[in-house]
N, C-alpha and C. Protein backbone atom coordinates (compact mmCIF):
# COMPACT_ATOMS: atom_id res chain seq x y z
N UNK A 1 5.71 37.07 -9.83
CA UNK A 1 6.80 36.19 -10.19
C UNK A 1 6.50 35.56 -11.55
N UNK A 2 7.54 35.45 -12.56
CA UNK A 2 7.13 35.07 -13.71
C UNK A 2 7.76 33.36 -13.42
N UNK A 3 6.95 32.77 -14.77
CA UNK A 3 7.46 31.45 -14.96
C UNK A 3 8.47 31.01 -14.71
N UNK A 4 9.46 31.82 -15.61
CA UNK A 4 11.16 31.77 -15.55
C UNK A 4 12.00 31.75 -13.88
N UNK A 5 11.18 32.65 -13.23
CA UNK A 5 11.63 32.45 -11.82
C UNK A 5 11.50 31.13 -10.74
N UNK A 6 10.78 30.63 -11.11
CA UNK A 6 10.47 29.15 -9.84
C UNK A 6 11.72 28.58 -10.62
N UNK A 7 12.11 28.03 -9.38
CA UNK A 7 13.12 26.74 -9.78
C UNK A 7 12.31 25.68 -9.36
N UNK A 8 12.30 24.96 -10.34
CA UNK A 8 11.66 23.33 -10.09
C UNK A 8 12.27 22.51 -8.95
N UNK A 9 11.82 21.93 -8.38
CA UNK A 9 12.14 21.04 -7.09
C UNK A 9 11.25 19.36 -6.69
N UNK A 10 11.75 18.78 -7.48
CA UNK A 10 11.71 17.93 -7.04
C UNK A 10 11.41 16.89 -5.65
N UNK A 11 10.23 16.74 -4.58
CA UNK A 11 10.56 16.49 -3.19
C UNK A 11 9.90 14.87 -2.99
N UNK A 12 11.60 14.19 -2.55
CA UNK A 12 11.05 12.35 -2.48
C UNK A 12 11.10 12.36 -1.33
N UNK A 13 9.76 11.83 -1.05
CA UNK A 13 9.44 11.04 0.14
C UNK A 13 10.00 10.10 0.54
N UNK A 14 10.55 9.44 1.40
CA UNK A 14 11.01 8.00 1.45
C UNK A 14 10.79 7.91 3.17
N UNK A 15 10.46 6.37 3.85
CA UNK A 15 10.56 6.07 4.75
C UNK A 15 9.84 4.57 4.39
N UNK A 16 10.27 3.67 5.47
CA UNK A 16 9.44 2.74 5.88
C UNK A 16 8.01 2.16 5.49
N UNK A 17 7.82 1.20 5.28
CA UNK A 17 6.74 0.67 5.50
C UNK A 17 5.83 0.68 6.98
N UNK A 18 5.07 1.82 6.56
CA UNK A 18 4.18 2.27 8.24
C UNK A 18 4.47 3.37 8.72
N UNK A 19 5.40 4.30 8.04
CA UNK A 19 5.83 5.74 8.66
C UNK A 19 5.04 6.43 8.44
N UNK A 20 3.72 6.06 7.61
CA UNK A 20 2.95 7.30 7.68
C UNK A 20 2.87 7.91 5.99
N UNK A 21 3.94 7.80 5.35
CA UNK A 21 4.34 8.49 3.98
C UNK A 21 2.70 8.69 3.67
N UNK A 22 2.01 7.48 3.61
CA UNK A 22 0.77 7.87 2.58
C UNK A 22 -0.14 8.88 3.91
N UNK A 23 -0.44 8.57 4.73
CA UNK A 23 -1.19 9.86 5.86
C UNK A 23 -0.37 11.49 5.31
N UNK A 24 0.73 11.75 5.27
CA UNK A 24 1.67 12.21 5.42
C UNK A 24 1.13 13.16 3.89
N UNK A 25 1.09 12.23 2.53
CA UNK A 25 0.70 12.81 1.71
C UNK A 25 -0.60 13.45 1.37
N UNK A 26 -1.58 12.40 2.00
CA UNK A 26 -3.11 12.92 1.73
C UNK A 26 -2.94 14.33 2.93
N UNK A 27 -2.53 14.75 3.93
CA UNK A 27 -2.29 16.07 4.65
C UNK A 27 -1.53 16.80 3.98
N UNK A 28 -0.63 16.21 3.24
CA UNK A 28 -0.10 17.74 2.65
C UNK A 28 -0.66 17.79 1.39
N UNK A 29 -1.24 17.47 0.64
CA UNK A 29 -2.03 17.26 -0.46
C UNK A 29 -3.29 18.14 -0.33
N UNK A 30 -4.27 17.85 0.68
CA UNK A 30 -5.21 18.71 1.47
C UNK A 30 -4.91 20.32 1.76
N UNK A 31 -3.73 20.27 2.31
CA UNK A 31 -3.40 21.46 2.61
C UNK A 31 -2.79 22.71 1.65
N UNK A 32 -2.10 21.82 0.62
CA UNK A 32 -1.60 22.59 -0.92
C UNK A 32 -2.57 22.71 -1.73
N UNK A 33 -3.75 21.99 -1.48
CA UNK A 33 -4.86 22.05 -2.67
C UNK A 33 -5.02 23.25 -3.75
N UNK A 34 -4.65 24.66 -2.62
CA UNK A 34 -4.85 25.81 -3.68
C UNK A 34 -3.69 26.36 -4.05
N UNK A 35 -2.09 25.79 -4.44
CA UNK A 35 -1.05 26.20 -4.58
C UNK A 35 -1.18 25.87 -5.87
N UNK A 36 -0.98 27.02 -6.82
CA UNK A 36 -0.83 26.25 -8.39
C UNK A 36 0.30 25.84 -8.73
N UNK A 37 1.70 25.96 -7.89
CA UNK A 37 3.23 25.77 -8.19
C UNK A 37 3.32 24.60 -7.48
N UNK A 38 2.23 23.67 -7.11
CA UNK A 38 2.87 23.06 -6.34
C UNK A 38 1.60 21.43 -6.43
N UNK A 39 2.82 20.40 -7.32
CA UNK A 39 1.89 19.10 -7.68
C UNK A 39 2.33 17.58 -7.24
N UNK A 40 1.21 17.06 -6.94
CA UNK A 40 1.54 15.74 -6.08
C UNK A 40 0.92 14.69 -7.41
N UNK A 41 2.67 13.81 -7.38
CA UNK A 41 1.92 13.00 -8.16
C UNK A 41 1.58 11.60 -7.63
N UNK A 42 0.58 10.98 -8.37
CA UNK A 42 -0.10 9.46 -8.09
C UNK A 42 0.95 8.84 -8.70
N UNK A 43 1.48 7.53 -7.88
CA UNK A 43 1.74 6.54 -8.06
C UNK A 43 1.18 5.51 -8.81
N UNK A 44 1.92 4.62 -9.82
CA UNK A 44 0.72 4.04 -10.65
C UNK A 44 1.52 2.31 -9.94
N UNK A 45 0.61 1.60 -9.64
CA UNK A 45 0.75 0.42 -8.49
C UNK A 45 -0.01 -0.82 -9.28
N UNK A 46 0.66 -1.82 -8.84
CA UNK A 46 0.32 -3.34 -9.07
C UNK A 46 -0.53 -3.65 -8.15
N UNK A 47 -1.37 -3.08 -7.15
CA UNK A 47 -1.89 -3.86 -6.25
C UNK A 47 -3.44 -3.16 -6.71
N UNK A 48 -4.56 -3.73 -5.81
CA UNK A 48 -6.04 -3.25 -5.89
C UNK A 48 -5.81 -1.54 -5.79
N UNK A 49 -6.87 -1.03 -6.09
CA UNK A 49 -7.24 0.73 -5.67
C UNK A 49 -8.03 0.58 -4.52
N UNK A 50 -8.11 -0.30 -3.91
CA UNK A 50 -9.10 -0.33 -2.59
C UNK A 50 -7.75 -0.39 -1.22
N UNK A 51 -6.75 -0.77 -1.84
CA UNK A 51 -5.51 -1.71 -0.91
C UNK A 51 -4.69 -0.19 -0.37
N UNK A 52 -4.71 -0.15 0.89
CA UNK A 52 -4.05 0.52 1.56
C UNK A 52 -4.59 1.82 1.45
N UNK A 53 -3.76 3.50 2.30
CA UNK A 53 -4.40 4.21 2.46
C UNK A 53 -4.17 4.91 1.20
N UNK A 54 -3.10 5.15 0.33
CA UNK A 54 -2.53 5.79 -1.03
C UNK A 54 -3.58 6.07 -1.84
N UNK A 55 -3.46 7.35 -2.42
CA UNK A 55 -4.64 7.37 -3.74
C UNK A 55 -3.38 6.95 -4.67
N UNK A 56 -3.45 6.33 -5.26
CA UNK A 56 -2.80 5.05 -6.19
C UNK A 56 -3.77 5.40 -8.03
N UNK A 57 -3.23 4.87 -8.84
CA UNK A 57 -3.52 4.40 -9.82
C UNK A 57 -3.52 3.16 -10.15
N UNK A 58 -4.35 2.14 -9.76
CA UNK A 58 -3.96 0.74 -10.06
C UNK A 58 -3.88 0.37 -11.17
N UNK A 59 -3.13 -0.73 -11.47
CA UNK A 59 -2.93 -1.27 -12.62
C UNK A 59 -2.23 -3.14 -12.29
N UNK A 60 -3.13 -3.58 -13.27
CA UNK A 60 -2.25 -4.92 -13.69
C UNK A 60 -1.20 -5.22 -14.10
N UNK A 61 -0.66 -6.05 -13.67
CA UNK A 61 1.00 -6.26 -14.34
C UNK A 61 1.30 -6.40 -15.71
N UNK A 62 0.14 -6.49 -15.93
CA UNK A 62 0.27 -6.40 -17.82
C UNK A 62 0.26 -5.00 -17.95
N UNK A 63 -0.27 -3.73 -17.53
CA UNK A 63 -0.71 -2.80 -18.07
C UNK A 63 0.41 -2.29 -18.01
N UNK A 64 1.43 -2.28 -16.39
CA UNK A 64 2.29 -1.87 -15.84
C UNK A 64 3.31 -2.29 -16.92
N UNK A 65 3.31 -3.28 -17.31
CA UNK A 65 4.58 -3.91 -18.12
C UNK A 65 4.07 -2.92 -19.50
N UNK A 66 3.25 -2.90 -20.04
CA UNK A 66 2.89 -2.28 -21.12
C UNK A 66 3.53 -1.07 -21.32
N UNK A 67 3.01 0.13 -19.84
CA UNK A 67 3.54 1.48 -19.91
C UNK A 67 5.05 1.33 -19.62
N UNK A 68 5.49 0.39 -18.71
CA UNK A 68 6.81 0.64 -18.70
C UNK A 68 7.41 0.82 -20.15
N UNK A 69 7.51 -0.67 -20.90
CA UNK A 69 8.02 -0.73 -22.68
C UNK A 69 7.35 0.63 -23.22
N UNK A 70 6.51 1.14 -23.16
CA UNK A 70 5.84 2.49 -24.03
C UNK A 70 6.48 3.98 -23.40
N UNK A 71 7.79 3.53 -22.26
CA UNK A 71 8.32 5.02 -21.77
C UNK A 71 7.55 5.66 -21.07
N UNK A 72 6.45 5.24 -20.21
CA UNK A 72 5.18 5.98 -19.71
C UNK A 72 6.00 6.61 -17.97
N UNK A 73 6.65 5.71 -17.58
CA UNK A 73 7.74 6.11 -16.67
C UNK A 73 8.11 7.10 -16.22
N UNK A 74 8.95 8.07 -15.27
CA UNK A 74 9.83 8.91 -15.24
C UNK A 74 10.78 7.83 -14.31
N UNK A 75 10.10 7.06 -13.30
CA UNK A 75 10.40 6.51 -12.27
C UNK A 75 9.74 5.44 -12.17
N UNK A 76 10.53 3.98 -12.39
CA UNK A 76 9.91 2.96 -11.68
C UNK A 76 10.81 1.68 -10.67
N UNK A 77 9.76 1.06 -10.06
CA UNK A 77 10.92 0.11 -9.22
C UNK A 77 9.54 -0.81 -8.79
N UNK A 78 10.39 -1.48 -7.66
CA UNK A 78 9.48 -3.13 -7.85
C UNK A 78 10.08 -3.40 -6.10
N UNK A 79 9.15 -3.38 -5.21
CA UNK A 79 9.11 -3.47 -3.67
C UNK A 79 7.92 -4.53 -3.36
N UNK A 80 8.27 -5.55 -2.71
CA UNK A 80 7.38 -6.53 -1.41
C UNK A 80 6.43 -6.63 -2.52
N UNK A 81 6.38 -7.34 -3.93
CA UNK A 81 6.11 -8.03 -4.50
C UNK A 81 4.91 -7.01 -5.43
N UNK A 82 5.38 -6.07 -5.54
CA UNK A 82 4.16 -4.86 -6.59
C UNK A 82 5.46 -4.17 -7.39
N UNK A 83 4.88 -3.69 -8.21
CA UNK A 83 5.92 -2.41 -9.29
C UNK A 83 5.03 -1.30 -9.03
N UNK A 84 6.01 -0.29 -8.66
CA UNK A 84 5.59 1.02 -8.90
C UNK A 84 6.01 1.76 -9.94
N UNK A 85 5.27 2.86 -10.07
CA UNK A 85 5.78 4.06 -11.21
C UNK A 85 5.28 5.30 -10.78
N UNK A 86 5.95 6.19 -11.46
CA UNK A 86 6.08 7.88 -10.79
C UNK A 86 5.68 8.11 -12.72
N UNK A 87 4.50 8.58 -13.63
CA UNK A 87 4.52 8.67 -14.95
C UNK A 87 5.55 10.26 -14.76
N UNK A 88 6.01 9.87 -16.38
CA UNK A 88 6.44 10.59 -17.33
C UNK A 88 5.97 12.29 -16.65
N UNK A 89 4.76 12.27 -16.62
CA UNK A 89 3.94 13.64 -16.43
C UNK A 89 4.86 14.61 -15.50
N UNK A 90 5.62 13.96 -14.24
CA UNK A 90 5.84 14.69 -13.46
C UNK A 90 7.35 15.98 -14.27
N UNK A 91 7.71 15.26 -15.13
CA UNK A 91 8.70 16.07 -16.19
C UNK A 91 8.41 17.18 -16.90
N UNK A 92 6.91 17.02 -16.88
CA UNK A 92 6.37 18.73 -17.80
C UNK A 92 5.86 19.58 -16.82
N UNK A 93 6.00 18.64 -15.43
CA UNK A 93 5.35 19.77 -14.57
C UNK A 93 6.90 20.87 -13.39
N UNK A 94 7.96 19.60 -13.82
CA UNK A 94 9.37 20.35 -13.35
C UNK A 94 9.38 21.30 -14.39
N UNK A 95 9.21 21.32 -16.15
CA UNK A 95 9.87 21.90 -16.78
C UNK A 95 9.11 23.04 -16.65
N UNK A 96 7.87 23.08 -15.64
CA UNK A 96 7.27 24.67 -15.97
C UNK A 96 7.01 24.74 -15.23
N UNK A 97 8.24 24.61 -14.13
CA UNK A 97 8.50 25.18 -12.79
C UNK A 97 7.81 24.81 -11.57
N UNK A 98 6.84 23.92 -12.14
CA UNK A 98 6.46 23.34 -10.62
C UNK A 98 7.27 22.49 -9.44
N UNK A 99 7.16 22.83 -8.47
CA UNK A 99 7.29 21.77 -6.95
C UNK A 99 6.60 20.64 -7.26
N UNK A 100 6.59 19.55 -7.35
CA UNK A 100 6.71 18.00 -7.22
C UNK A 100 7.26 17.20 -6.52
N UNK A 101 5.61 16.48 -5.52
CA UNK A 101 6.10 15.88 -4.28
C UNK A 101 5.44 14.37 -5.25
N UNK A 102 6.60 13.26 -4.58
CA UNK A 102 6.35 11.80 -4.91
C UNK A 102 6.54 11.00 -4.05
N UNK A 103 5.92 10.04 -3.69
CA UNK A 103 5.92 9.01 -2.58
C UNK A 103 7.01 8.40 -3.15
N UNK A 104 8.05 8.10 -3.10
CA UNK A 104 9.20 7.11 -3.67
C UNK A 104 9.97 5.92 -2.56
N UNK A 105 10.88 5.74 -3.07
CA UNK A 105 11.92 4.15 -2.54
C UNK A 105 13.19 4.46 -2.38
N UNK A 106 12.79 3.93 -1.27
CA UNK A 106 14.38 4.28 -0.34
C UNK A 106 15.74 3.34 -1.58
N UNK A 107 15.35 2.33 -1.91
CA UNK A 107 15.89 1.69 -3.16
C UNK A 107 16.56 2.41 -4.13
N UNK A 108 15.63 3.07 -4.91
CA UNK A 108 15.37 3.57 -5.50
C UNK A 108 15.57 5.36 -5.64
N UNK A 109 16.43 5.15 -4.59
CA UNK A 109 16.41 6.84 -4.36
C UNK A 109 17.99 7.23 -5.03
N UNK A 110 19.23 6.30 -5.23
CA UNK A 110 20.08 6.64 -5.84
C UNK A 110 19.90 6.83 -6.64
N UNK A 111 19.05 6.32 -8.01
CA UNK A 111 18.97 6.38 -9.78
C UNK A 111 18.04 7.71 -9.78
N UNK A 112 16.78 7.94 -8.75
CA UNK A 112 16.26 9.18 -8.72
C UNK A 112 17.11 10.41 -8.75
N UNK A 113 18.34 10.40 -7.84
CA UNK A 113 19.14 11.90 -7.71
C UNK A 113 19.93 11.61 -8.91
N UNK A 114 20.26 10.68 -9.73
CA UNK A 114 21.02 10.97 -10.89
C UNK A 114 20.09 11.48 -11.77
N UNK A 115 18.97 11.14 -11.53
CA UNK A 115 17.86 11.76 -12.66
C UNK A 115 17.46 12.91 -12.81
N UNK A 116 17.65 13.16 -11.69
CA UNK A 116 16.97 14.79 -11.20
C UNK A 116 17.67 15.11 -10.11
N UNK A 117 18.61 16.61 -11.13
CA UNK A 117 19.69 17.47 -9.80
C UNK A 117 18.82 17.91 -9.13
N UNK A 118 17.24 18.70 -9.38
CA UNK A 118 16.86 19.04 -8.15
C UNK A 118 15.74 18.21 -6.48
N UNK A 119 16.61 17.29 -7.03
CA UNK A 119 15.43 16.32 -6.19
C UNK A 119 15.99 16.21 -4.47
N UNK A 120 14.87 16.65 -3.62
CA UNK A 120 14.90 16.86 -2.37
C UNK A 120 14.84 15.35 -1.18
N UNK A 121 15.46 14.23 -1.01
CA UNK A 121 15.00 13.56 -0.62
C UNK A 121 14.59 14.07 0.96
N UNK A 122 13.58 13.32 1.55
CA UNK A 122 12.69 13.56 2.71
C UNK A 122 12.32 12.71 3.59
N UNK A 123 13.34 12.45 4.08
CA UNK A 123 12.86 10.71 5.15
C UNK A 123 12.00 11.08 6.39
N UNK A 124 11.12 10.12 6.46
CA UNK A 124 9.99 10.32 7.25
C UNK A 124 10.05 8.78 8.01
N UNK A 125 10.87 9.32 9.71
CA UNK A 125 11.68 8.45 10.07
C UNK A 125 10.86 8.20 11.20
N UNK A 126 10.38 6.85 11.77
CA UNK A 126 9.58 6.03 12.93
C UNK A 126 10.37 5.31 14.11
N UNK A 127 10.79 6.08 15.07
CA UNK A 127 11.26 4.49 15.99
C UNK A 127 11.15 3.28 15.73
N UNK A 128 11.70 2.05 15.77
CA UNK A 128 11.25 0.81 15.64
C UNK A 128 9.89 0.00 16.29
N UNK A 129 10.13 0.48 17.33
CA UNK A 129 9.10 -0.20 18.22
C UNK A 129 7.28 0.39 17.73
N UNK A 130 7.58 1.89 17.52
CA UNK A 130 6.51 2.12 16.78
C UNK A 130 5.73 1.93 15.49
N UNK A 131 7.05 1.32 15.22
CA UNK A 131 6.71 1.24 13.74
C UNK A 131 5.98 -0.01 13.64
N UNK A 132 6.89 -1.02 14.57
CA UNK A 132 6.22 -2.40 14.67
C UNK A 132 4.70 -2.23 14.89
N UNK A 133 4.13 -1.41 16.19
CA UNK A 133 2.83 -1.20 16.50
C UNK A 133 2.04 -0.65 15.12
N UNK A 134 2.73 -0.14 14.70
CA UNK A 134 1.44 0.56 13.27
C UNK A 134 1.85 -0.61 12.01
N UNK A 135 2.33 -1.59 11.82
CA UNK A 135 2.20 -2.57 11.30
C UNK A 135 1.20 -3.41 11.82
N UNK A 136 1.25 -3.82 12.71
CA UNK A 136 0.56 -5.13 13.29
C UNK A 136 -0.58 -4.26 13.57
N UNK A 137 -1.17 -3.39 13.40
CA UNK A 137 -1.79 -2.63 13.67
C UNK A 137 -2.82 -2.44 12.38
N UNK A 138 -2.19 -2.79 11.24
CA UNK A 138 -3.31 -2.46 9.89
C UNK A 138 -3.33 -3.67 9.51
N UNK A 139 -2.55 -4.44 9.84
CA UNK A 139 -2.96 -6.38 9.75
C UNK A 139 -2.61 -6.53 8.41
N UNK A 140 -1.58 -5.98 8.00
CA UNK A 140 -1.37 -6.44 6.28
C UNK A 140 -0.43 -7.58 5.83
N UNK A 141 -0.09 -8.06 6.96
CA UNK A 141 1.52 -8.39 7.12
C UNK A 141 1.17 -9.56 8.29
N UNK A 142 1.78 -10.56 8.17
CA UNK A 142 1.86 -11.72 9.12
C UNK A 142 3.28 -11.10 9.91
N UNK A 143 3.23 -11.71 10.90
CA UNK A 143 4.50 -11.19 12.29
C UNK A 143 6.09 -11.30 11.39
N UNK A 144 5.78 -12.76 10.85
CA UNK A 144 7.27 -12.99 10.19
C UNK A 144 7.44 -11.45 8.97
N UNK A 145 6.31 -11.32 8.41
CA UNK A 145 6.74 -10.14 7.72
C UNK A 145 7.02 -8.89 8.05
N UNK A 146 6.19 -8.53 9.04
CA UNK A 146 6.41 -7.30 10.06
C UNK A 146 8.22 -7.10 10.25
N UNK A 147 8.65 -8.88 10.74
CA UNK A 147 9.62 -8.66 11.63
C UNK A 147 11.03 -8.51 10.68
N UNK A 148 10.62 -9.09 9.27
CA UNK A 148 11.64 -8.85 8.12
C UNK A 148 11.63 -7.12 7.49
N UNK A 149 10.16 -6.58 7.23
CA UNK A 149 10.52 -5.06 7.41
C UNK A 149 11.64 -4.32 8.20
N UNK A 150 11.08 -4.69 9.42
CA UNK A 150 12.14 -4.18 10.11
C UNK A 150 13.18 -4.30 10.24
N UNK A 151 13.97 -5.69 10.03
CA UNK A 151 15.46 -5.80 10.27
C UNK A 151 15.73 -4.79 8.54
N UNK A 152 14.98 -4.38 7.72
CA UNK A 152 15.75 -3.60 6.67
C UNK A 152 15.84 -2.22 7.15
N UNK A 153 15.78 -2.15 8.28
CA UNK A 153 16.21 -0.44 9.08
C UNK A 153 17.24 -0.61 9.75
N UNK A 154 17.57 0.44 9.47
CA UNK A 154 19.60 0.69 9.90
C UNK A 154 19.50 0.67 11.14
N UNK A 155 20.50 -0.57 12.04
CA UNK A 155 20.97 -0.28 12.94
C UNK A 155 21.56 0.52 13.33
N UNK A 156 20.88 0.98 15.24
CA UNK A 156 21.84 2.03 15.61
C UNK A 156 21.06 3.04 15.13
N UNK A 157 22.52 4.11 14.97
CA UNK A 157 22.43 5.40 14.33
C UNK A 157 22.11 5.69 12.94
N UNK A 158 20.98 6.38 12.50
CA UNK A 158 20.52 6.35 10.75
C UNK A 158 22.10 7.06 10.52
N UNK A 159 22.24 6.21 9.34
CA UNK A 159 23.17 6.70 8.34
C UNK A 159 23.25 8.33 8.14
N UNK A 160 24.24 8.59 7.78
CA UNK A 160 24.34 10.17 7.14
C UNK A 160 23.18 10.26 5.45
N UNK A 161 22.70 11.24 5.93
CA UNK A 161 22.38 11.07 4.23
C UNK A 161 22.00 12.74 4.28
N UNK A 162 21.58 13.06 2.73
CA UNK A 162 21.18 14.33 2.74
C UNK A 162 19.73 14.52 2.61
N UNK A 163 19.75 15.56 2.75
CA UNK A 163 17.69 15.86 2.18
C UNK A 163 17.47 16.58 3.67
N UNK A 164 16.15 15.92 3.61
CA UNK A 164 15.22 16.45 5.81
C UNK A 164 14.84 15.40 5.83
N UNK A 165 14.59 15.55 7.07
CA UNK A 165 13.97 14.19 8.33
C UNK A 165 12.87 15.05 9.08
N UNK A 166 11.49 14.18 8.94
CA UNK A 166 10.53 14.50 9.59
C UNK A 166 10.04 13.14 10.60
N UNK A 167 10.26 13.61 11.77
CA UNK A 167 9.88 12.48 12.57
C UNK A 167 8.77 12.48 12.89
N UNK A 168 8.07 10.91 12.52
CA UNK A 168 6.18 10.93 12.22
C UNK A 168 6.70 9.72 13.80
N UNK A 169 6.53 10.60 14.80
CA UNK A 169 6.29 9.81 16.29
C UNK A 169 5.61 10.65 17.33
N UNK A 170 4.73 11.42 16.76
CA UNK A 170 3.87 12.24 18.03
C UNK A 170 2.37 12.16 17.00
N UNK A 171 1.32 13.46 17.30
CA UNK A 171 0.37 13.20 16.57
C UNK A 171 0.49 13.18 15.35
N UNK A 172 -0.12 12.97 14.42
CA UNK A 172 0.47 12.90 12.76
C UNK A 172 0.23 14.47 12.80
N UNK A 173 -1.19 15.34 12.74
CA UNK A 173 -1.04 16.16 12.16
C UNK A 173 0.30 17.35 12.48
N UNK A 174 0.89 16.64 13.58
CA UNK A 174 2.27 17.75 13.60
C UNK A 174 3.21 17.57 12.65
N UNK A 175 3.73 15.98 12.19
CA UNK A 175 4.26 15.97 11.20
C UNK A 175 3.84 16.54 9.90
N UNK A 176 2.61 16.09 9.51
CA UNK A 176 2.23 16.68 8.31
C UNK A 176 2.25 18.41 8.18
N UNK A 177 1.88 18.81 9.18
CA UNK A 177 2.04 20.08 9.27
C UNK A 177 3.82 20.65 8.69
N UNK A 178 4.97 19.99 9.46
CA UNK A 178 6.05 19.69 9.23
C UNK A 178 6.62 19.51 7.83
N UNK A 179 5.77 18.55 6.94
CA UNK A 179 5.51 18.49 5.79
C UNK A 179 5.09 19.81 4.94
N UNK A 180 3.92 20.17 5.44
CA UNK A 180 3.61 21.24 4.59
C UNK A 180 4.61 22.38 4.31
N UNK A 181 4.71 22.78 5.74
CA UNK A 181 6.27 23.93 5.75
C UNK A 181 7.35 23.93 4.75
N UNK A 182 8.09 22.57 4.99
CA UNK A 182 8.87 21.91 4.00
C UNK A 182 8.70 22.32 3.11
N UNK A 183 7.55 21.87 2.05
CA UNK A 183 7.40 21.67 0.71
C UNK A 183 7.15 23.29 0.56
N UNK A 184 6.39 23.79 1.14
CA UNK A 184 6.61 25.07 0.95
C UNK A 184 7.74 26.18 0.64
N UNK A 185 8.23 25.34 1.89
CA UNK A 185 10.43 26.67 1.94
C UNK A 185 10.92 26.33 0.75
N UNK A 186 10.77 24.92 0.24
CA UNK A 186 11.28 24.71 -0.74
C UNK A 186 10.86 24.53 -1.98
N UNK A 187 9.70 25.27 -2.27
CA UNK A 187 9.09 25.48 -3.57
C UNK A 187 9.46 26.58 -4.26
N UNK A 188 10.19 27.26 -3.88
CA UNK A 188 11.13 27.94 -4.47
C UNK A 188 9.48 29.55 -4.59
N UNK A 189 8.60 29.38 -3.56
CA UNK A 189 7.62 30.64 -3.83
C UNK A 189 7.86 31.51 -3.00
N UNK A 190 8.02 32.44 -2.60
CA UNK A 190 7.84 33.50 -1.78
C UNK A 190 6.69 33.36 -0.65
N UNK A 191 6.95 33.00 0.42
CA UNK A 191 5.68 33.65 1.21
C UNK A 191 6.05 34.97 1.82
N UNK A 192 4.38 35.30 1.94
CA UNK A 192 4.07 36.46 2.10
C UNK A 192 3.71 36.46 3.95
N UNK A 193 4.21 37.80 4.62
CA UNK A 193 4.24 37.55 5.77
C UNK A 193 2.30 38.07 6.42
């Protein structure tokens, strides 16, 4: 397959606080390790590099403010009191045909599909009740905060939306596995049987 053939694809992660997204990535990250069409990018974050499970790029709010004004960007937004960013980089790796997976924001996910026609969103969706347990569960969050996460999940029935839904509510590695497939069908590579 030559260059010219991959279609670039774009694939956003989005779910919850506690769905797993970052487990979710370090397994499919692990598992693509030897795909050359196929790149995960780091998030560049306001909080410590020790803080949570994410391989992150930390940065200070000065630095963050810096790259933002310098265009360092492709993608940024500002959640539960940190700024994130998706750099610039992930743009030379669409334009030469790579698959690009990003931890992103449910927020943040309208200005993403205007940005990029080929972007796959990917909700990685938790019961409530479970979700509560894997909050209170990594202790990051006092109850009142736990319990404000949650009322920002759709009552009822999830909304219509487009993309896939991977439900992270049995062992993880089935989801991630789930994950891998995914990013695969839709890397636009051929597998081989």
């Amino acid at each position: 397959m030559k260059d010219g053939d991959v279609k670039a694809r774009l694939v956003y992660l989005v779910g919850a606080s506690g769905s797993g997204k970052d487990w979710l990535m370090t397994y499919a990250r692990g598992s693509l390790a030897g795909e050359t069409h196929i790149a995960f990018a780091h998030r560049y974050i306001t909080r410590a590099a020790d803080a949570g499970a994410e391989n992150h790029v930390a940065l200070t709010l000065e630095e963050f403010e810096a790259r933002q004004r310098a265009g360092l960007f492709a993608m940024h937004w500002k959640s539960h009191g940190y700024a994130y960013g998706i750099g610039i980089e992930i743009n030379q790796w669409l334009a030469k045909g790579l698959t690009v997976v990003v931890n992103g924001s449910r927020e943040y996910l309208g200005v993403a599909a205007q940005r990029y026609q080929e972007l796959l969103p990917v909700w990685i969706e938790v019961p409530p009740e479970l979700l509560r347990r894997r909050l209170q569960a990594r202790g990051r969050e006092s109850a009142e905060e736990i319990e404000a996460r949650l009322a920002r999940l759709p009552a009822g029935q999830p909304p219509a939306r487009s993309g896939e839904i991977i439900r992270n509510d049995r062992e993880p590695e089935a989801a991630g596995q789930a994950l891998v497939e995914l990013i695969r069908r839709h890397s636009g590579n051929m597998l081989c049987a």
